[in-house]
ModelCIF file with pLDDT and N, C-alpha, C, O atoms, coordinates in Angstrom:
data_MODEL
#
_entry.id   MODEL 
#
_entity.id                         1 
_entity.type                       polymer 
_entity.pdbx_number_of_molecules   1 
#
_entity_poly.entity_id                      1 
_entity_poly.type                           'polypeptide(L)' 
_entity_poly.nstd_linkage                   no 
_entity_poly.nstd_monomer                   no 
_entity_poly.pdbx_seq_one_letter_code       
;(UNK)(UNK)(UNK)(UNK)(UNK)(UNK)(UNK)(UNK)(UNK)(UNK)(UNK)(UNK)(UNK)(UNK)(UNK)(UNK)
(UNK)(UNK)(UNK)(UNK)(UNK)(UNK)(UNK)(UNK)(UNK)(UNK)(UNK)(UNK)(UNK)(UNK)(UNK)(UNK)
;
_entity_poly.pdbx_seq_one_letter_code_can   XXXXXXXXXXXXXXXXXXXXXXXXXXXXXXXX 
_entity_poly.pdbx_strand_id                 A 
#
loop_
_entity_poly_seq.entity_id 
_entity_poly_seq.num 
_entity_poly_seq.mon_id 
_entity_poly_seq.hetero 
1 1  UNK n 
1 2  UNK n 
1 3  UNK n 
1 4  UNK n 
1 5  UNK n 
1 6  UNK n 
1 7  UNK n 
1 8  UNK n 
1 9  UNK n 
1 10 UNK n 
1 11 UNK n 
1 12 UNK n 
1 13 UNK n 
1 14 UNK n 
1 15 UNK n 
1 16 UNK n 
1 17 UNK n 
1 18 UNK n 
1 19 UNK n 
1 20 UNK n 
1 21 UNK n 
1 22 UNK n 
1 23 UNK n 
1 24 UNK n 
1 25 UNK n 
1 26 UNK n 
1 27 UNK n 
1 28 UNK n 
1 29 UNK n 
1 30 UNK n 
1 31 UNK n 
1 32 UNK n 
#
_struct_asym.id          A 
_struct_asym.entity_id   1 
#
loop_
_ma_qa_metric.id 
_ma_qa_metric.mode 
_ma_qa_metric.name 
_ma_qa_metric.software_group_id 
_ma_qa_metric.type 
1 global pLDDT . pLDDT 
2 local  pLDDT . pLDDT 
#
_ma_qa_metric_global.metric_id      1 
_ma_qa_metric_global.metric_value   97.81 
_ma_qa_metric_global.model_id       1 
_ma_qa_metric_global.ordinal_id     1 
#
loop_
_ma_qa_metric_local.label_asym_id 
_ma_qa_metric_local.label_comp_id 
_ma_qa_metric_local.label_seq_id 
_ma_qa_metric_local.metric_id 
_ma_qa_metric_local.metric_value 
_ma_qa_metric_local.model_id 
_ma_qa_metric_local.ordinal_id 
A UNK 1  2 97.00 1 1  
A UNK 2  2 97.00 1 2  
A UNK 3  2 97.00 1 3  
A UNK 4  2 98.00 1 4  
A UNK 5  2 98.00 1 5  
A UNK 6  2 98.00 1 6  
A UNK 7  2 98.00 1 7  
A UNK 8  2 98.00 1 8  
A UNK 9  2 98.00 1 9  
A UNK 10 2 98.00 1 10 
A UNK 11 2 98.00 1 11 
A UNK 12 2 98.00 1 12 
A UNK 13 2 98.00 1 13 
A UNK 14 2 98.00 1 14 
A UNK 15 2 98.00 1 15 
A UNK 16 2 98.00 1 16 
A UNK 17 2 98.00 1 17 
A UNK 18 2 98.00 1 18 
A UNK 19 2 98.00 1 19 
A UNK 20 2 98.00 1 20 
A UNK 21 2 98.00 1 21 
A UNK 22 2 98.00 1 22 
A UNK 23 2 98.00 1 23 
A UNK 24 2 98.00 1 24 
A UNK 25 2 97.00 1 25 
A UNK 26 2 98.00 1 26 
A UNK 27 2 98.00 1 27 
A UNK 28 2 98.00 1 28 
A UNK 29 2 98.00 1 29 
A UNK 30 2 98.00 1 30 
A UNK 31 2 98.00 1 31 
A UNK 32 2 96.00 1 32 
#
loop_
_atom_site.group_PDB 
_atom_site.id 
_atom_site.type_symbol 
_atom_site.label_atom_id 
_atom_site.label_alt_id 
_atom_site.label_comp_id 
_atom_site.label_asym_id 
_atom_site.label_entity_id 
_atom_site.label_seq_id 
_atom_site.pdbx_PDB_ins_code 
_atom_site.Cartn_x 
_atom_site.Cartn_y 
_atom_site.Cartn_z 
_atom_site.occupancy 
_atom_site.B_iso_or_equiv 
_atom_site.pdbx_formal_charge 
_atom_site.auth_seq_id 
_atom_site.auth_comp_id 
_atom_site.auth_asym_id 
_atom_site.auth_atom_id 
_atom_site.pdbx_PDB_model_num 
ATOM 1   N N  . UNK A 1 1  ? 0.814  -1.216  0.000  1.00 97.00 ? 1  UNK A N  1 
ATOM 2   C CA . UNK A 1 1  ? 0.000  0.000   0.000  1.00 97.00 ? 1  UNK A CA 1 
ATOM 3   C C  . UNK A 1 1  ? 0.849  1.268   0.000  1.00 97.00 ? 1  UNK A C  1 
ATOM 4   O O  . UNK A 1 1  ? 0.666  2.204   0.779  1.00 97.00 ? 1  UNK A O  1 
ATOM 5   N N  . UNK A 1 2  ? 1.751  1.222   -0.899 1.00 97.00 ? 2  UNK A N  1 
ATOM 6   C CA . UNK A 1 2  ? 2.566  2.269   -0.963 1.00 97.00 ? 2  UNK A CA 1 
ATOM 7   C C  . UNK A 1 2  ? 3.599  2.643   0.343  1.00 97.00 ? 2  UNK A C  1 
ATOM 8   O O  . UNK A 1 2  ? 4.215  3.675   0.609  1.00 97.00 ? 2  UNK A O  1 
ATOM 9   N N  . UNK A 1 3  ? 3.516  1.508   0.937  1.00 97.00 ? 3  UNK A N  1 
ATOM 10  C CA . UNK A 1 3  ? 4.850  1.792   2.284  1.00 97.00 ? 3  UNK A CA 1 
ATOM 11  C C  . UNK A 1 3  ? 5.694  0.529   2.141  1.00 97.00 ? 3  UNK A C  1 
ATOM 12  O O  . UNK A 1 3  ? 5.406  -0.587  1.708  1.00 97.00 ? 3  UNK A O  1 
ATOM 13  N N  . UNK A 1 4  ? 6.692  0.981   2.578  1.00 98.00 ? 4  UNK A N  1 
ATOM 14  C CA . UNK A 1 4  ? 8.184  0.252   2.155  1.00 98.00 ? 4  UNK A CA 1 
ATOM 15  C C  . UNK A 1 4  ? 7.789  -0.648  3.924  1.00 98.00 ? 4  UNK A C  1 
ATOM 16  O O  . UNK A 1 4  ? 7.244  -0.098  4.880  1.00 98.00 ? 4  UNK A O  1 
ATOM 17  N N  . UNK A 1 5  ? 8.304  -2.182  3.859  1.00 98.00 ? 5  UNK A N  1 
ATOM 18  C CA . UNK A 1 5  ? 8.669  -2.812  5.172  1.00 98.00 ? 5  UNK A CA 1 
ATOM 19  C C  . UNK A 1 5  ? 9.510  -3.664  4.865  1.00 98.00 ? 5  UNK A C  1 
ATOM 20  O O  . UNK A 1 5  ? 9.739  -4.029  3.712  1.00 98.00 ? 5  UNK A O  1 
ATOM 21  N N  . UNK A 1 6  ? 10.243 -4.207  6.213  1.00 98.00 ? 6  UNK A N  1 
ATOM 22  C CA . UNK A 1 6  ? 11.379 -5.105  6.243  1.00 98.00 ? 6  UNK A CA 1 
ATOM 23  C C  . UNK A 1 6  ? 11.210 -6.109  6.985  1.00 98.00 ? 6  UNK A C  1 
ATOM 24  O O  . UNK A 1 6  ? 11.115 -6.129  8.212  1.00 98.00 ? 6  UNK A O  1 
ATOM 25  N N  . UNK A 1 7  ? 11.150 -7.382  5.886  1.00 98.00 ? 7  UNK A N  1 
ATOM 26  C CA . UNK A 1 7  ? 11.024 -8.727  6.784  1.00 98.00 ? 7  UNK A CA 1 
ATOM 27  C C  . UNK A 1 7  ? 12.315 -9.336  7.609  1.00 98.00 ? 7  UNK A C  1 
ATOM 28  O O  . UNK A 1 7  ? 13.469 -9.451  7.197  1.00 98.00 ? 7  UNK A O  1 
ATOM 29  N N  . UNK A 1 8  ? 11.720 -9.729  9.025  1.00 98.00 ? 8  UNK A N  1 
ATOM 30  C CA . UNK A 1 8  ? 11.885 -9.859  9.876  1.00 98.00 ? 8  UNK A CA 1 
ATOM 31  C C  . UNK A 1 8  ? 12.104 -11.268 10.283 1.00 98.00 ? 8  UNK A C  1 
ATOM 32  O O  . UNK A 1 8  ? 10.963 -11.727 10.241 1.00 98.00 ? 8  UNK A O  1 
ATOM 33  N N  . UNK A 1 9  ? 12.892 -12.219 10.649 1.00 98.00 ? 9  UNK A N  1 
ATOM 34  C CA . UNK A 1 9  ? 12.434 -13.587 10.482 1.00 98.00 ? 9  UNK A CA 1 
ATOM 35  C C  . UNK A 1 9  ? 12.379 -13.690 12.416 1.00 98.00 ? 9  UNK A C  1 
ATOM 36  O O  . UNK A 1 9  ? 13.205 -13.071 13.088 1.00 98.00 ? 9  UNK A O  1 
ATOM 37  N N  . UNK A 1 10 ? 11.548 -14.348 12.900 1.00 98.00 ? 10 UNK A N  1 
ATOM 38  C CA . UNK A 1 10 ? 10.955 -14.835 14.172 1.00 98.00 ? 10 UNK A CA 1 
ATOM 39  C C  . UNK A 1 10 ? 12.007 -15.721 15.202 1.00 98.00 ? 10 UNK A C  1 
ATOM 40  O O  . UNK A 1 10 ? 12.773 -16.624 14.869 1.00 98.00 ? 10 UNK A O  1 
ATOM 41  N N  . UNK A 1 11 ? 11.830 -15.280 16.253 1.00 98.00 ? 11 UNK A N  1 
ATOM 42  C CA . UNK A 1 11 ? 12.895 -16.028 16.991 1.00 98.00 ? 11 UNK A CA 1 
ATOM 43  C C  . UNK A 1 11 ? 12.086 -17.295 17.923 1.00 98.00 ? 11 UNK A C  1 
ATOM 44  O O  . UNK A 1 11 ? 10.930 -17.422 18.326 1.00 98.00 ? 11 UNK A O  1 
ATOM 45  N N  . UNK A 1 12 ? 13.442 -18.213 18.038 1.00 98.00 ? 12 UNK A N  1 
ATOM 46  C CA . UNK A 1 12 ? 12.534 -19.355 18.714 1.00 98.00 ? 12 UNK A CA 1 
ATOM 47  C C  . UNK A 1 12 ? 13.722 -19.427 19.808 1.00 98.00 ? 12 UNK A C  1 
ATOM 48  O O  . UNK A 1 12 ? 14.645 -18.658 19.539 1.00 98.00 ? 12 UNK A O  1 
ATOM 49  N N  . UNK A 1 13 ? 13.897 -20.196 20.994 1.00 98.00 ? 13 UNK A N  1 
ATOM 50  C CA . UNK A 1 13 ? 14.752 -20.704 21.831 1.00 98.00 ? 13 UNK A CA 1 
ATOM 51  C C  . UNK A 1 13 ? 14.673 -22.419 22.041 1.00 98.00 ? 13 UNK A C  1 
ATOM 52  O O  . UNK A 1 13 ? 13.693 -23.006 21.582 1.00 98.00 ? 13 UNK A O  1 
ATOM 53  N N  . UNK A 1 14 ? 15.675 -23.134 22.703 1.00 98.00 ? 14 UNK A N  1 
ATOM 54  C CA . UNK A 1 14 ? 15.828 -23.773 23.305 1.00 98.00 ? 14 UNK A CA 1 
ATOM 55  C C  . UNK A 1 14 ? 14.998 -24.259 24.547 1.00 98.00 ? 14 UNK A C  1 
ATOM 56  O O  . UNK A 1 14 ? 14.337 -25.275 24.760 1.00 98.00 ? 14 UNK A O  1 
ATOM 57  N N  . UNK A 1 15 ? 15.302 -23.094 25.313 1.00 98.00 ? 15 UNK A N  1 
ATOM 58  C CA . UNK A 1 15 ? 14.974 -23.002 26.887 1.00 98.00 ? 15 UNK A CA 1 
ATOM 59  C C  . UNK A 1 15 ? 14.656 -21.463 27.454 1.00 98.00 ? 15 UNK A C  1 
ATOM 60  O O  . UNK A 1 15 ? 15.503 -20.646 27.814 1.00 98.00 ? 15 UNK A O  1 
ATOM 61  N N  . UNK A 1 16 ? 13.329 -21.304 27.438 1.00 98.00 ? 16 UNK A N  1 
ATOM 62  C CA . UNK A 1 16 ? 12.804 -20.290 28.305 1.00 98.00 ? 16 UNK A CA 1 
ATOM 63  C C  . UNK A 1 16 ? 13.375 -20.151 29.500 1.00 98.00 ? 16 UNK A C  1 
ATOM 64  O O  . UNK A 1 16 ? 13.650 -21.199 30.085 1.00 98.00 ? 16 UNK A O  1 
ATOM 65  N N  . UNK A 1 17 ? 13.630 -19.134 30.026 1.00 98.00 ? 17 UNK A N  1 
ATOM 66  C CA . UNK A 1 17 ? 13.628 -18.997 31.601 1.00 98.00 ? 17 UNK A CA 1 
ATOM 67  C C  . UNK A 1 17 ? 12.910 -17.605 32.242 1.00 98.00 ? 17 UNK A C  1 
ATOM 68  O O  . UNK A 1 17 ? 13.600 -16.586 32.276 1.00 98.00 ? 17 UNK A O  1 
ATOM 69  N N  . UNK A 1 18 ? 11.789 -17.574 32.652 1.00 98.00 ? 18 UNK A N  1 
ATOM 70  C CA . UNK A 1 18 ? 11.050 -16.371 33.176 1.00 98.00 ? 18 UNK A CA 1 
ATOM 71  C C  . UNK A 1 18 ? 10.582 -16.502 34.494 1.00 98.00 ? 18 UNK A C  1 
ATOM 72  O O  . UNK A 1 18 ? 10.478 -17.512 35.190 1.00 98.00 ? 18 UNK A O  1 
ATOM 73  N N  . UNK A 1 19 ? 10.260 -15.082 34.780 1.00 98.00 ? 19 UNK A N  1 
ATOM 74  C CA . UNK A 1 19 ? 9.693  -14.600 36.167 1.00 98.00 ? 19 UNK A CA 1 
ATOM 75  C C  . UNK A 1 19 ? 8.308  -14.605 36.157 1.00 98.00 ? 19 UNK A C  1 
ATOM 76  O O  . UNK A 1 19 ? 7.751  -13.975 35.259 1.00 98.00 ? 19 UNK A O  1 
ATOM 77  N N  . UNK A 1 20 ? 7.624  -15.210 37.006 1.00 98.00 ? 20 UNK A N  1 
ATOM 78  C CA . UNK A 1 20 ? 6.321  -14.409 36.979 1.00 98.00 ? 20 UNK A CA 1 
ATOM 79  C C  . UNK A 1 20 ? 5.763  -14.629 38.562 1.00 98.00 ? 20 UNK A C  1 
ATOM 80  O O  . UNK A 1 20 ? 6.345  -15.484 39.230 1.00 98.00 ? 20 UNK A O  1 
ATOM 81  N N  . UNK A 1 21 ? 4.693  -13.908 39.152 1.00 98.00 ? 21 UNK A N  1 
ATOM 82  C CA . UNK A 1 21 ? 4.050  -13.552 40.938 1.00 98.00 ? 21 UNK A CA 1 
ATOM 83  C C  . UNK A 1 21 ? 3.275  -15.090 41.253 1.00 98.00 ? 21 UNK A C  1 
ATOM 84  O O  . UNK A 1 21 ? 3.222  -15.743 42.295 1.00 98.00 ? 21 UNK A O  1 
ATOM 85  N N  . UNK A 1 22 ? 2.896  -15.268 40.340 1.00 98.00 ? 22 UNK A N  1 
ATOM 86  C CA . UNK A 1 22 ? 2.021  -16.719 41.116 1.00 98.00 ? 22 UNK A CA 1 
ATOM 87  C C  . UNK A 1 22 ? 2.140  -17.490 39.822 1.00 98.00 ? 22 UNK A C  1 
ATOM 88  O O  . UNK A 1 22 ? 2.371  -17.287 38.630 1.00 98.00 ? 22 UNK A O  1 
ATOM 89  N N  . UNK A 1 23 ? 1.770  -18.820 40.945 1.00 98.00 ? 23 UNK A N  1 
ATOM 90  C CA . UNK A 1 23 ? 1.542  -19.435 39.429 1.00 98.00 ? 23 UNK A CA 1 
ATOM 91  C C  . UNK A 1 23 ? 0.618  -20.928 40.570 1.00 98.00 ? 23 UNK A C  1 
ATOM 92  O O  . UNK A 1 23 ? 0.809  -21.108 41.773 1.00 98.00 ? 23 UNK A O  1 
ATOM 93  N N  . UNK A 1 24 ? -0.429 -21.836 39.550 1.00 98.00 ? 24 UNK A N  1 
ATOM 94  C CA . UNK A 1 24 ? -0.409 -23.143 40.169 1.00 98.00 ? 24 UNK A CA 1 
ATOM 95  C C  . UNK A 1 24 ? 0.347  -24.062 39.733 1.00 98.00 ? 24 UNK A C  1 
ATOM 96  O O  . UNK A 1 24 ? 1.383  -23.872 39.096 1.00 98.00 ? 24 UNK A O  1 
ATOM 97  N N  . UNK A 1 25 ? -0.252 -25.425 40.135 1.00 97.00 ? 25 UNK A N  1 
ATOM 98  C CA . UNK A 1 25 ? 0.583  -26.647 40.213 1.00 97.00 ? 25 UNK A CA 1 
ATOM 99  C C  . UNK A 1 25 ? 0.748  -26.854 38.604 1.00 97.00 ? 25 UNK A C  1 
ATOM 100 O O  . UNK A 1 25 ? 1.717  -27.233 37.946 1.00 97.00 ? 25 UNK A O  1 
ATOM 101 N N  . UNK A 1 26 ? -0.631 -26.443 38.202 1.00 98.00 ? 26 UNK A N  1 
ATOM 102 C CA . UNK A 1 26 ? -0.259 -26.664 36.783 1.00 98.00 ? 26 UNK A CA 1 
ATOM 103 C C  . UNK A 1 26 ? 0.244  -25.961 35.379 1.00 98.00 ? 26 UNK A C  1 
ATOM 104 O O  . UNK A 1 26 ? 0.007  -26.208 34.196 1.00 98.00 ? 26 UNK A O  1 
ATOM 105 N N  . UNK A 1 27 ? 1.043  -24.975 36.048 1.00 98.00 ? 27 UNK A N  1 
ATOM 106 C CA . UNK A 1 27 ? 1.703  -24.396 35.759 1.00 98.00 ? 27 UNK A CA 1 
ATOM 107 C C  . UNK A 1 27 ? 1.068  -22.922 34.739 1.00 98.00 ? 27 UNK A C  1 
ATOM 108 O O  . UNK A 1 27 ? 1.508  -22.368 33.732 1.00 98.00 ? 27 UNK A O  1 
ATOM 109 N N  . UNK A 1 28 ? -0.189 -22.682 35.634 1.00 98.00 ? 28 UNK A N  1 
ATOM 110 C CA . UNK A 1 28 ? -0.535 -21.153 34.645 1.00 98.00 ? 28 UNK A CA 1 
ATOM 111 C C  . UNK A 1 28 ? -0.101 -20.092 35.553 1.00 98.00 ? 28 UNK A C  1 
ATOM 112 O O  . UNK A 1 28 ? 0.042  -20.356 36.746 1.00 98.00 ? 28 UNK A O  1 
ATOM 113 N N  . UNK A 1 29 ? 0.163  -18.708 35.022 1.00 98.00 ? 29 UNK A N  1 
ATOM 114 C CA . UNK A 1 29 ? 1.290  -18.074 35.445 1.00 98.00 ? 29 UNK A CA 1 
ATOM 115 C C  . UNK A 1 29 ? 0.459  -17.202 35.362 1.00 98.00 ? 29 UNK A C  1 
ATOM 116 O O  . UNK A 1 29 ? -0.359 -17.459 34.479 1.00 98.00 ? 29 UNK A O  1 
ATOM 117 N N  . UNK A 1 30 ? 0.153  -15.627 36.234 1.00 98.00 ? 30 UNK A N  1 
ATOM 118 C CA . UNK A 1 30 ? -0.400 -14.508 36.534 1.00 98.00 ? 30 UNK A CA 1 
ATOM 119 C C  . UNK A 1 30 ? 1.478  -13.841 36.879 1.00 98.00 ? 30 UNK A C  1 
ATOM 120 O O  . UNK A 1 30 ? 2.409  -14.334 37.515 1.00 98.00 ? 30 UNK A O  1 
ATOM 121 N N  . UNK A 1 31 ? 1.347  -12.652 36.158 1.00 98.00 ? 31 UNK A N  1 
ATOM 122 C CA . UNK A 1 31 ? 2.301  -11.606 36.229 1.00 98.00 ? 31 UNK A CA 1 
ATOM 123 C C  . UNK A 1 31 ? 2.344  -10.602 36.847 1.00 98.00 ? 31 UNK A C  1 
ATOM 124 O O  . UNK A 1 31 ? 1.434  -9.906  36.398 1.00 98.00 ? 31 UNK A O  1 
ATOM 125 N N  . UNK A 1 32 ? 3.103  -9.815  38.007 1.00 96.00 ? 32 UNK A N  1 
ATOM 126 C CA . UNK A 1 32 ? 2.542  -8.525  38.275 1.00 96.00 ? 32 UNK A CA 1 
ATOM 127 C C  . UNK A 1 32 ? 3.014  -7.176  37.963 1.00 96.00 ? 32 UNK A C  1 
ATOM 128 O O  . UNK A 1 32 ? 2.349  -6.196  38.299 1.00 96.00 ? 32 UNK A O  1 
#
């Protein structure tokens, strides 16, 4: 549509490692 963009290719990992305030046993995660 008449604008110039630049593809981008997507990143993946191995192994996550994050923070998050709660979480349960089964592992769903609320952030604060």
């Amino acid at each position: 549509d008449g604008e110039w963009y630049v593809m981008e290719k997507s990143l993946t990992a191995d192994v996550a490692l994050v923070k998050a305030w709660k979480a349960d046993k089964a592992g769903n995660l609320l952030f604060r």
